[in-house]
Protein backbone atom coordinates (compact mmCIF):
# COMPACT_ATOMS: atom_id res chain seq x y z
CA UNK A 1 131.52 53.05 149.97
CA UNK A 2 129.68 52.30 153.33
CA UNK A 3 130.03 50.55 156.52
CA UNK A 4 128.70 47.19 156.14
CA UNK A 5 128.02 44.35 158.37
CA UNK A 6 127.24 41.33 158.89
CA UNK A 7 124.50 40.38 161.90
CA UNK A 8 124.11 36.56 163.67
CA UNK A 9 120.87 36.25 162.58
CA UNK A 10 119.74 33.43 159.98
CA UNK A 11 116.51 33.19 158.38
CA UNK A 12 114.92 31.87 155.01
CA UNK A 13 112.85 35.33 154.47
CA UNK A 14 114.09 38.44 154.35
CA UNK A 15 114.11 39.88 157.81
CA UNK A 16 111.60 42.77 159.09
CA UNK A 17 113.23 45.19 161.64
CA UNK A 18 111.62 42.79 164.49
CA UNK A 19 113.24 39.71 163.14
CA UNK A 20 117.30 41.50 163.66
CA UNK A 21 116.16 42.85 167.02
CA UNK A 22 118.80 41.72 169.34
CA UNK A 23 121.00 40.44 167.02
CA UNK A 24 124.92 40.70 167.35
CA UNK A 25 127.34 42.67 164.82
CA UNK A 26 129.18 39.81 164.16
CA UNK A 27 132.07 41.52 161.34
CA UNK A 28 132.11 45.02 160.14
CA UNK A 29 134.03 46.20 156.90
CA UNK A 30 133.94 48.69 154.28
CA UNK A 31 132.01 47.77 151.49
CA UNK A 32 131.09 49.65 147.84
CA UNK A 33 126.91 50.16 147.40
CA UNK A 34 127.30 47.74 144.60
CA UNK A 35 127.56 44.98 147.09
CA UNK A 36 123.73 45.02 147.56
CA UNK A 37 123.24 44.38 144.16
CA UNK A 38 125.82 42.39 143.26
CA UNK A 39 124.28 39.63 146.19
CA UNK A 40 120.99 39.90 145.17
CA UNK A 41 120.03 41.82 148.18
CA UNK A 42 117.75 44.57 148.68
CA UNK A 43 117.45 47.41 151.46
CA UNK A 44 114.42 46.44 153.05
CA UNK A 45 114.65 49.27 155.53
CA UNK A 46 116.17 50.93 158.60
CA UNK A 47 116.87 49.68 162.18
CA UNK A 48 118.76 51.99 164.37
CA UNK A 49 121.49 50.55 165.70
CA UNK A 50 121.01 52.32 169.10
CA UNK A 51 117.84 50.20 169.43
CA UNK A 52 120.05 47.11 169.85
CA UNK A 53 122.89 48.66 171.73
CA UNK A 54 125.00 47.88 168.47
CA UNK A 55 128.31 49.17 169.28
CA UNK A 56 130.40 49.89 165.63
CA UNK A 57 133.73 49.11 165.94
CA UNK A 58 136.86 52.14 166.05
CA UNK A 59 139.13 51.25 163.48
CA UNK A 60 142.11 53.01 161.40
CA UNK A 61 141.86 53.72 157.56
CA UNK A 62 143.36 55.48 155.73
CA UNK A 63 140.99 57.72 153.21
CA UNK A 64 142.57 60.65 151.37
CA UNK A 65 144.84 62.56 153.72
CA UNK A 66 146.10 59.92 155.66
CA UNK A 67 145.07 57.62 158.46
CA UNK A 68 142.75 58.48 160.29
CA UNK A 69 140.53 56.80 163.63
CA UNK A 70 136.90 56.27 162.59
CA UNK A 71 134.06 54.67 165.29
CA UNK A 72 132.27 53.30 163.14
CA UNK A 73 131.44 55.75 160.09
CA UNK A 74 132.24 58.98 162.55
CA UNK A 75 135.61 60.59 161.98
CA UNK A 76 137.42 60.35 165.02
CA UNK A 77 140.77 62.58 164.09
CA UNK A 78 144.03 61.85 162.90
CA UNK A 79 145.70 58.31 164.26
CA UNK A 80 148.37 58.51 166.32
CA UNK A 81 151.59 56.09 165.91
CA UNK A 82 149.92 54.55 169.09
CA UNK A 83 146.52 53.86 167.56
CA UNK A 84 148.11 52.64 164.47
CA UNK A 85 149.60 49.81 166.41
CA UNK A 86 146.66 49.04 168.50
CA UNK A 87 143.63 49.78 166.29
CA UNK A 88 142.64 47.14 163.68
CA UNK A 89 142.04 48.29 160.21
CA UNK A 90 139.37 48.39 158.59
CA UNK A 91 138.62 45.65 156.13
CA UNK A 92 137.59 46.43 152.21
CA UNK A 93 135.28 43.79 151.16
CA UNK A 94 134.57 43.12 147.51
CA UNK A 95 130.95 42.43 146.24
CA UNK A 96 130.79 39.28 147.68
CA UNK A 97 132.77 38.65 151.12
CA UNK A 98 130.29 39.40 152.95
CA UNK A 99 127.95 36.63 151.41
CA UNK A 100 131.21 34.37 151.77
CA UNK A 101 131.54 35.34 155.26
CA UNK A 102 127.89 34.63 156.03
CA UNK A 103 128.16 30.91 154.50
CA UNK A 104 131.17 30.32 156.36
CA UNK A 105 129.48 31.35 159.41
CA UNK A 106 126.31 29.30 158.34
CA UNK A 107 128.45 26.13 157.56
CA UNK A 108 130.44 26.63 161.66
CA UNK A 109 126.52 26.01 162.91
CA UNK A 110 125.96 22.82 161.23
């Protein structure tokens, strides 16, 4: 499993690291490495997301020993009863949401 998310950029070649500059995290969720493959895409390369200021969202899940408050991939600690309320959790995605959620985002522009 990995973070995975999904940018507001749109494009009709496969971006270069230039291309994403500036773009916004638009959705984050949790996503299984088969997701790449199963979409037809391809890891092209890396982009830090401290170039862009990219900000990953603190969430609660719940992995193994309980729930837990995560920024982003970074274990945070345990969640309190508080941060359970507040805190959203973090989404699982199957292979595809995240191409659904790009169409539907796609389809809102037109």
């Amino acid at each position: 499993m990995f973070l995975a998310g999904l940018f507001d950029w749109f494009g009709t070649e496969p971006p270069r690291a230039m291309d994403i500059a500036g773009a916004a995290l638009l959705e984050a969720g949790s996503a299984h490495i088969k997701t790449i493959q199963e979409t037809g895409g391809v890891i092209l390369g890396l982009r830090p997301l401290e170039a862009d200021a990219v900000v990953l969202p603190r969430y609660v899940d719940a992995p193994g020993s309980g729930p837990g408050v995560y920024d982003g991939s970074r274990w945070v600690g345990a969640a309190t009863a508080e941060e359970m309320r507040e805190l959203p959790t973090c989404e699982v995605w199957g292979y595809r949401m995240i191409q659904i959620k790009a169409q539907r985002r796609w389809q809102e522009r037109q």
